[in-house]
C-alpha atoms as a PDB file:
ATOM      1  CA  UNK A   1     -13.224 -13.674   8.777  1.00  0.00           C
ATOM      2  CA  UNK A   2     -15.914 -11.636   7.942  1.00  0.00           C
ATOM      3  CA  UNK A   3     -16.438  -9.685   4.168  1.00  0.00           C
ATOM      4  CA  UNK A   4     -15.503  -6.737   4.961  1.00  0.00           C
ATOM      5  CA  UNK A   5     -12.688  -7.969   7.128  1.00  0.00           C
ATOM      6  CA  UNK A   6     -11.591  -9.962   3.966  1.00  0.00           C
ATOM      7  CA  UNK A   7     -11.918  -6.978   1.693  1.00  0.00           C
ATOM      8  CA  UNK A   8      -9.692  -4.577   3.936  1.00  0.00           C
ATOM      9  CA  UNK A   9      -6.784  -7.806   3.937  1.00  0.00           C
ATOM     10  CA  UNK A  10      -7.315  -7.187   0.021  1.00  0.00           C
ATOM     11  CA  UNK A  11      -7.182  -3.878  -0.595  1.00  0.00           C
ATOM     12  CA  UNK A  12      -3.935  -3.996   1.714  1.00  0.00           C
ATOM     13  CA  UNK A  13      -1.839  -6.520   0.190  1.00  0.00           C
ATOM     14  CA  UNK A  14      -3.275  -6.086  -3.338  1.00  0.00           C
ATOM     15  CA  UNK A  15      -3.185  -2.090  -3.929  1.00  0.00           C
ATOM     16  CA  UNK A  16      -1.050  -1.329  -1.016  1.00  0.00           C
ATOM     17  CA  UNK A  17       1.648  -3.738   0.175  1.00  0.00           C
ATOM     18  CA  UNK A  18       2.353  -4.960  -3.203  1.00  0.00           C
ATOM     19  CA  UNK A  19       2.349  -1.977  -5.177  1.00  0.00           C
ATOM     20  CA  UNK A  20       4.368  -0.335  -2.869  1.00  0.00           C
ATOM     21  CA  UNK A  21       6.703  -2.784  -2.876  1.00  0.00           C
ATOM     22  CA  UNK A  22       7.446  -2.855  -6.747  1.00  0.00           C
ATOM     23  CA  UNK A  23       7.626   0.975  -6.913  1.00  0.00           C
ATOM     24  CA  UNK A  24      10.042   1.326  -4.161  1.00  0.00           C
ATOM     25  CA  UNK A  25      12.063  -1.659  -5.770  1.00  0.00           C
ATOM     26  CA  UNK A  26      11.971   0.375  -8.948  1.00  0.00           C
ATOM     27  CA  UNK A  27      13.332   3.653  -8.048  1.00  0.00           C
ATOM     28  CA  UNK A  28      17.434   2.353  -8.087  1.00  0.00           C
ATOM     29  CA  UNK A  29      19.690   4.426 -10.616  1.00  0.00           C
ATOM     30  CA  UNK A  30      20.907   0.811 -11.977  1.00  0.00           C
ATOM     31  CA  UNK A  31      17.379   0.795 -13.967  1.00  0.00           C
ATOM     32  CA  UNK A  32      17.876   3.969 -15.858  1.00  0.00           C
ATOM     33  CA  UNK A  33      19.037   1.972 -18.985  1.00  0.00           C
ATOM     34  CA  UNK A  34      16.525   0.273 -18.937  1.00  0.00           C
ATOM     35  CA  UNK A  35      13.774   2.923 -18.421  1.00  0.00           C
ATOM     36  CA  UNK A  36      15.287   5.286 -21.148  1.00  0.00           C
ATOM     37  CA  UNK A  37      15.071   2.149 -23.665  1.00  0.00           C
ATOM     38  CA  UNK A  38      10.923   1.452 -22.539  1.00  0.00           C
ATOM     39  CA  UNK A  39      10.201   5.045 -21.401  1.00  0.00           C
ATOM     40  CA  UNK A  40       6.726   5.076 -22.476  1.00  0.00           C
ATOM     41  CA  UNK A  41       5.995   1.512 -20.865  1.00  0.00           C
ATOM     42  CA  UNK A  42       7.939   2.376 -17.342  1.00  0.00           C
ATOM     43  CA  UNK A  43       6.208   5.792 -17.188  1.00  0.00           C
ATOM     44  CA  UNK A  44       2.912   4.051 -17.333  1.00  0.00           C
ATOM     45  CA  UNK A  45       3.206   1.578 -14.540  1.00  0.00           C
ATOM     46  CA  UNK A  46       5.120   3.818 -12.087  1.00  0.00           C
ATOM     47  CA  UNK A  47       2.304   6.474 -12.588  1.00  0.00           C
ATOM     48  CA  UNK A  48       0.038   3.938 -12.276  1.00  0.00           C
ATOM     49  CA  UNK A  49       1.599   2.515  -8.875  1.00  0.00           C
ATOM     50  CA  UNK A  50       1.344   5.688  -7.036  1.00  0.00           C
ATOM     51  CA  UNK A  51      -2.122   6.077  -8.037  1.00  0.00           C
ATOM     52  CA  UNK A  52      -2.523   2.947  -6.993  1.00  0.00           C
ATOM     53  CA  UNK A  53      -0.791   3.501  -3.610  1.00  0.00           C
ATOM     54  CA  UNK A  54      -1.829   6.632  -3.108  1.00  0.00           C
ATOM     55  CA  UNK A  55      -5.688   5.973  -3.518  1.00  0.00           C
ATOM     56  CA  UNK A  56      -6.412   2.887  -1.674  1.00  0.00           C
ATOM     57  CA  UNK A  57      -3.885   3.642   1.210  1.00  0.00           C
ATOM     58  CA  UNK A  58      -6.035   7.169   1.998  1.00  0.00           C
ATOM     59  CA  UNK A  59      -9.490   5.061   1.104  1.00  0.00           C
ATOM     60  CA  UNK A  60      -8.582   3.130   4.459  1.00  0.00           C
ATOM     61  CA  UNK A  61      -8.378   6.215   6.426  1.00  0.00           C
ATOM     62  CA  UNK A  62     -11.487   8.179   5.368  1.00  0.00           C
ATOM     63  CA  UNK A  63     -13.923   9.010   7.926  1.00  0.00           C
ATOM     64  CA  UNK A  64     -16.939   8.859   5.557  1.00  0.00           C
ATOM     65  CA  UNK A  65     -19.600   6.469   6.346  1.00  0.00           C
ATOM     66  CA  UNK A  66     -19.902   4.662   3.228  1.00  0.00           C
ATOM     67  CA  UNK A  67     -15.762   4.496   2.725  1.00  0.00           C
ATOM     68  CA  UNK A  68     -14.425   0.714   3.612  1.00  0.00           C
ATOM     69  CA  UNK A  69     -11.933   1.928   5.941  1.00  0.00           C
ATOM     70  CA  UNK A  70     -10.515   1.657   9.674  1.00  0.00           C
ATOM     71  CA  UNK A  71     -13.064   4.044  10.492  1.00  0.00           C
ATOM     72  CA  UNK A  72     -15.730   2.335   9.675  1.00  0.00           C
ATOM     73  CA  UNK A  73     -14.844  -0.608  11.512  1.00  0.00           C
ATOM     74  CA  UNK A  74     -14.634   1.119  14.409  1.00  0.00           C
ATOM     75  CA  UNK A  75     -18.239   3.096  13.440  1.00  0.00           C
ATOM     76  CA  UNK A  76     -20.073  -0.299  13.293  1.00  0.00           C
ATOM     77  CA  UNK A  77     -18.766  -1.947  16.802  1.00  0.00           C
ATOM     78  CA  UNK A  78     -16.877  -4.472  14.709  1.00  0.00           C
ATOM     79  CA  UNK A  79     -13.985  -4.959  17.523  1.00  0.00           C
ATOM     80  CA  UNK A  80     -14.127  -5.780  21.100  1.00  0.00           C
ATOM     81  CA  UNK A  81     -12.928  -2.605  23.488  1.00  0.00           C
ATOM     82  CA  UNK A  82      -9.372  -4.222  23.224  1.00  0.00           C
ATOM     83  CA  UNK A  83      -9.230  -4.405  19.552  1.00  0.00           C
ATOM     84  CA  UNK A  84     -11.002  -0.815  19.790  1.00  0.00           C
ATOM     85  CA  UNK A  85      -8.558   0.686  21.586  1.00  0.00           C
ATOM     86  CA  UNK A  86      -5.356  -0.696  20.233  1.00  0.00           C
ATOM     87  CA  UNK A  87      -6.793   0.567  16.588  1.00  0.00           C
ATOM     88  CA  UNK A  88      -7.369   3.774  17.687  1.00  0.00           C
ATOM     89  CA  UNK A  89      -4.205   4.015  19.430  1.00  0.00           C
ATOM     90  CA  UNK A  90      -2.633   3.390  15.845  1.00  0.00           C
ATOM     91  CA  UNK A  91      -4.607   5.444  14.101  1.00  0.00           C
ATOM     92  CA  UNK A  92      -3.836   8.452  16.141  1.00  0.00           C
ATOM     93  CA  UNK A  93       0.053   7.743  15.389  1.00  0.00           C
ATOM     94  CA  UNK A  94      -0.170   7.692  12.032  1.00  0.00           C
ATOM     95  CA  UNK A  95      -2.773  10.767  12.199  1.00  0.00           C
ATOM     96  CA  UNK A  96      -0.227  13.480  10.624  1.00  0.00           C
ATOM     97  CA  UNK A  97       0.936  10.709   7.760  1.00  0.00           C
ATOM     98  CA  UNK A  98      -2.367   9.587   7.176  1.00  0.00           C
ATOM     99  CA  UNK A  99      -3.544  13.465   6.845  1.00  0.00           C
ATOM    100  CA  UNK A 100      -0.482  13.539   4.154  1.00  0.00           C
ATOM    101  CA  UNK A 101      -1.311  11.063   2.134  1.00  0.00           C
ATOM    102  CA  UNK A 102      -5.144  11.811   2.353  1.00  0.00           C
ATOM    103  CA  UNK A 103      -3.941  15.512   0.808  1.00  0.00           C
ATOM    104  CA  UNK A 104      -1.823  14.225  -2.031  1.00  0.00           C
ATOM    105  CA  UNK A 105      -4.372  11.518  -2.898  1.00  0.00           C
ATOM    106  CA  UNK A 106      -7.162  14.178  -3.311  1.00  0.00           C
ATOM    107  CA  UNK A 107      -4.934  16.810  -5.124  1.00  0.00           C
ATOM    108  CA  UNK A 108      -2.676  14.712  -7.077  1.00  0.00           C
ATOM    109  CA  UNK A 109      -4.138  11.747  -7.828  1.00  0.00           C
ATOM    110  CA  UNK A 110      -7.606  11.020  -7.508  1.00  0.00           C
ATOM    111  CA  UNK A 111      -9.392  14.590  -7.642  1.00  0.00           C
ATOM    112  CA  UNK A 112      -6.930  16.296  -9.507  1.00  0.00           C
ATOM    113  CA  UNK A 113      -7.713  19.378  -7.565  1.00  0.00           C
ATOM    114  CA  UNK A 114      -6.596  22.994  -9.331  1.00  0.00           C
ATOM    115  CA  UNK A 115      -3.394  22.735  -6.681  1.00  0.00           C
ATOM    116  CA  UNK A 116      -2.318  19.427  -8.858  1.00  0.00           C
ATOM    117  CA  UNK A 117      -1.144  21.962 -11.384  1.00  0.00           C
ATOM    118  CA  UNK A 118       1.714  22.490  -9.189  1.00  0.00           C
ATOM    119  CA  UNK A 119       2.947  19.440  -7.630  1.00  0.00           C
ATOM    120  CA  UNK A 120       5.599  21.433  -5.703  1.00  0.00           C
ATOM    121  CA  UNK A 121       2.823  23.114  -3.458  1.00  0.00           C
ATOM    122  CA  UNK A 122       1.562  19.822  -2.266  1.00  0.00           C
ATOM    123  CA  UNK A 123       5.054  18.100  -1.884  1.00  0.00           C
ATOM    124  CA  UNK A 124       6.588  20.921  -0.214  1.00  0.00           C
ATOM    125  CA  UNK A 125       3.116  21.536   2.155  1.00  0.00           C
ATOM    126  CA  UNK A 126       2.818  18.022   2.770  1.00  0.00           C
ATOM    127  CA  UNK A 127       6.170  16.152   2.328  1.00  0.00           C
ATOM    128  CA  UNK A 128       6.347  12.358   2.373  1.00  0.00           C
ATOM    129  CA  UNK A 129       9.120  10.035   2.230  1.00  0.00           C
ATOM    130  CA  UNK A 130       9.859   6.576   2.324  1.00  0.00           C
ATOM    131  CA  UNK A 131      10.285   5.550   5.729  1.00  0.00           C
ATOM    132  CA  UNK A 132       6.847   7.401   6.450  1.00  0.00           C
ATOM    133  CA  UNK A 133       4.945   5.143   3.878  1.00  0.00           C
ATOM    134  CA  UNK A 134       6.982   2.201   5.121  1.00  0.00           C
ATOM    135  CA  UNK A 135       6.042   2.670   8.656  1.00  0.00           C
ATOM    136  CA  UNK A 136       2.625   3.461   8.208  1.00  0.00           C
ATOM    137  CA  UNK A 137       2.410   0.453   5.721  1.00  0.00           C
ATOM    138  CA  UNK A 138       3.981  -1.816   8.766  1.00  0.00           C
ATOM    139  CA  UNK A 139       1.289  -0.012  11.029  1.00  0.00           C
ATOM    140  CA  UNK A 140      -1.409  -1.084   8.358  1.00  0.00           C
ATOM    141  CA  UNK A 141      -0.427  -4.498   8.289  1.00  0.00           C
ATOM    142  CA  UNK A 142      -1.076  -4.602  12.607  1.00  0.00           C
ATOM    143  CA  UNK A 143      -4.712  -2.815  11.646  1.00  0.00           C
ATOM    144  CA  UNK A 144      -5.149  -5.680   9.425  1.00  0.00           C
ATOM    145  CA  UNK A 145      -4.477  -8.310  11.468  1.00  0.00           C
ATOM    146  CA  UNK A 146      -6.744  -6.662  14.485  1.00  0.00           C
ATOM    147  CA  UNK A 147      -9.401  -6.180  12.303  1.00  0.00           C
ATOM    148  CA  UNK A 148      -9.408  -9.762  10.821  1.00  0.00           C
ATOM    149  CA  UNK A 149      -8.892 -11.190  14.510  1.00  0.00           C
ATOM    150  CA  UNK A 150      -5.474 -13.297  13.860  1.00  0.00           C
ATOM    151  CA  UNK A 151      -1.975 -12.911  13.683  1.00  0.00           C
ATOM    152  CA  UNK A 152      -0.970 -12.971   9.811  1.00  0.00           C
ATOM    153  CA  UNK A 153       1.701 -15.709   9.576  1.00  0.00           C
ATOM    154  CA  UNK A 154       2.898 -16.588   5.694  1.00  0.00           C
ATOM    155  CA  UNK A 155       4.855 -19.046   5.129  1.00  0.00           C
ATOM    156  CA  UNK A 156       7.418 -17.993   2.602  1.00  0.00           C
ATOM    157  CA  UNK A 157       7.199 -18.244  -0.984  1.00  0.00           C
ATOM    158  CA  UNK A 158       9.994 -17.617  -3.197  1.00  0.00           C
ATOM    159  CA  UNK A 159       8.839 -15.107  -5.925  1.00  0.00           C
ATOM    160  CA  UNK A 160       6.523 -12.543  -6.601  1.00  0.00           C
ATOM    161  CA  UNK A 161       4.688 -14.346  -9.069  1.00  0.00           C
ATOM    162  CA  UNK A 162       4.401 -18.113  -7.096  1.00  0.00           C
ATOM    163  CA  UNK A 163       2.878 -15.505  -4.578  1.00  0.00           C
ATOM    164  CA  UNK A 164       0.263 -13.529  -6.547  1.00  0.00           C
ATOM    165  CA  UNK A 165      -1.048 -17.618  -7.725  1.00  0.00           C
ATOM    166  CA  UNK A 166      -0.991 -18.884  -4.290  1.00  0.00           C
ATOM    167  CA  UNK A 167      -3.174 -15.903  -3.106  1.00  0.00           C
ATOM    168  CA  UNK A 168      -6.382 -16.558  -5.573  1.00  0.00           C
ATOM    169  CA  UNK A 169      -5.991 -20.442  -3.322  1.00  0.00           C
ATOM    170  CA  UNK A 170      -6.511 -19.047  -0.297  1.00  0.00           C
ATOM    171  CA  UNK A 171      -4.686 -16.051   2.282  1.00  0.00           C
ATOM    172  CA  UNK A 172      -2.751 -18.467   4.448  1.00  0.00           C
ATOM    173  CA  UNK A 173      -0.596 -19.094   1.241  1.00  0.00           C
ATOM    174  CA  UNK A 174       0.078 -15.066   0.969  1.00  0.00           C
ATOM    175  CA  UNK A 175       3.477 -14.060   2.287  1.00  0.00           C
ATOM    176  CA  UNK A 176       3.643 -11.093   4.030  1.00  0.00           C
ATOM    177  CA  UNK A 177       6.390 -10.773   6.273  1.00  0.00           C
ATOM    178  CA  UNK A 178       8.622 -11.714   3.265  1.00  0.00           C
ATOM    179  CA  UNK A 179       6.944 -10.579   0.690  1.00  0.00           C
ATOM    180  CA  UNK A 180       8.471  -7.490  -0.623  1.00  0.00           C
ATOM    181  CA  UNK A 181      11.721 -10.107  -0.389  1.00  0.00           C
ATOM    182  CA  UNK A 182      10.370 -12.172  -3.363  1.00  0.00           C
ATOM    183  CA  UNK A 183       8.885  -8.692  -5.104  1.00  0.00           C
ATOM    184  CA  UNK A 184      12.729  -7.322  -4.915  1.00  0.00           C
ATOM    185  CA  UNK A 185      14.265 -10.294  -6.473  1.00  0.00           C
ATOM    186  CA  UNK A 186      11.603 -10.125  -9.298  1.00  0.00           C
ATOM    187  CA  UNK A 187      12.114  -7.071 -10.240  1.00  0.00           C
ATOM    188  CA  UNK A 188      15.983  -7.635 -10.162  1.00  0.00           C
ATOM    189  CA  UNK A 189      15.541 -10.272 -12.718  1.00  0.00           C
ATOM    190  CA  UNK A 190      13.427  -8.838 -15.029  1.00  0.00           C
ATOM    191  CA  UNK A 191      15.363  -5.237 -14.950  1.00  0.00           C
ATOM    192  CA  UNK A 192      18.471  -6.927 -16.036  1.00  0.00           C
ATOM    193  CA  UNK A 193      16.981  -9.575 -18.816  1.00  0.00           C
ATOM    194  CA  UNK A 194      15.830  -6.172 -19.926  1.00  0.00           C
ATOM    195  CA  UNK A 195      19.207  -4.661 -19.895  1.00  0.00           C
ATOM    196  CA  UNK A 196      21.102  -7.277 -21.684  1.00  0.00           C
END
């Protein structure tokens, strides 16, 4: 695999997949004790997540030259006309979600555009949900492994943080397919140590 291959596989599982993952695990009524005792600290990292999210998941989709994205995989001939077509046949699926998330990056989140005063305009011109970012975040995850040339297999690890060591070894230690599994139970745990 190739450095830029290897940086896309990053920027998914680290500042997409991941992220994603803990934020989604995170908004469940059951927590609210616990966020009204450490509002100030569970403010912070669930803004932070979507920024997160929200940033690097539109980065892979811009069409400017200089962005490391899908895009400029495709600019620079990287794939054979297989691997060509079957990206482009994803990326044109995911165009309208893509376009969505590309909008509320730039107004709410990275550019802070005048329209972020209103959040409302952009959520209720461009709505997202959940299945839409999961979806396109399971459609990522087949852009990844064209671009990198191999089937992602993980073998499965059993918690968040065994995970996030094993990945500094080496990517075939990463889970993937399980992976928001061991993120889920994680969070579980430490939302109700925090409770009691």
């Amino acid at each position: 695999m190739d450095n830029i291959a290897d940086k896309i596989f990053k920027v998914f599982l680290d500042d997409i997949y991941c992220p994603f993952y803990v934020y989604k695990k995170l908004q469940n009524q059951k927590y609210n004790k616990v966020y009204c005792i450490y509002k100030y600290f569970w403010g912070t990292i669930v803004n932070a997540l979507q920024i997160t999210i929200f940033v690097r998941l539109a980065s892979l989709f811009d069409n400017d030259s200089d962005s490391l994205s899908f895009n400029y995989c495709l600019s620079k001939k990287r794939l054979d006309s297989k691997q060509t077509k079957r990206v482009k046949q994803i990326l044109k699926k995911n165009q309208k979600i893509t376009y969505k998330v590309t909008k509320w990056r730039n107004w709410l989140y990275a550019h802070n555009d005048i329209q972020a005063l209103d959040a409302s305009i952009i959520t209720t011109k461009f709505p997202l949900n959940y299945n839409e970012l999961e979806d396109l975040i399971k459609d990522i995850k087949k852009l990844v492994e064209i671009i990198i040339h191999e089937k992602v297999k993980f073998p499965e690890i059993p918690d968040f943080v065994s995970a996030q060591l094993a990945k500094t070894v080496g990517r075939d230690f990463i889970v993937m397919d399980n992976y928001d599994k061991g993120i889920m139970e994680e969070i579980d745990m430490l939302m109700q140590k925090l409770a009691n």
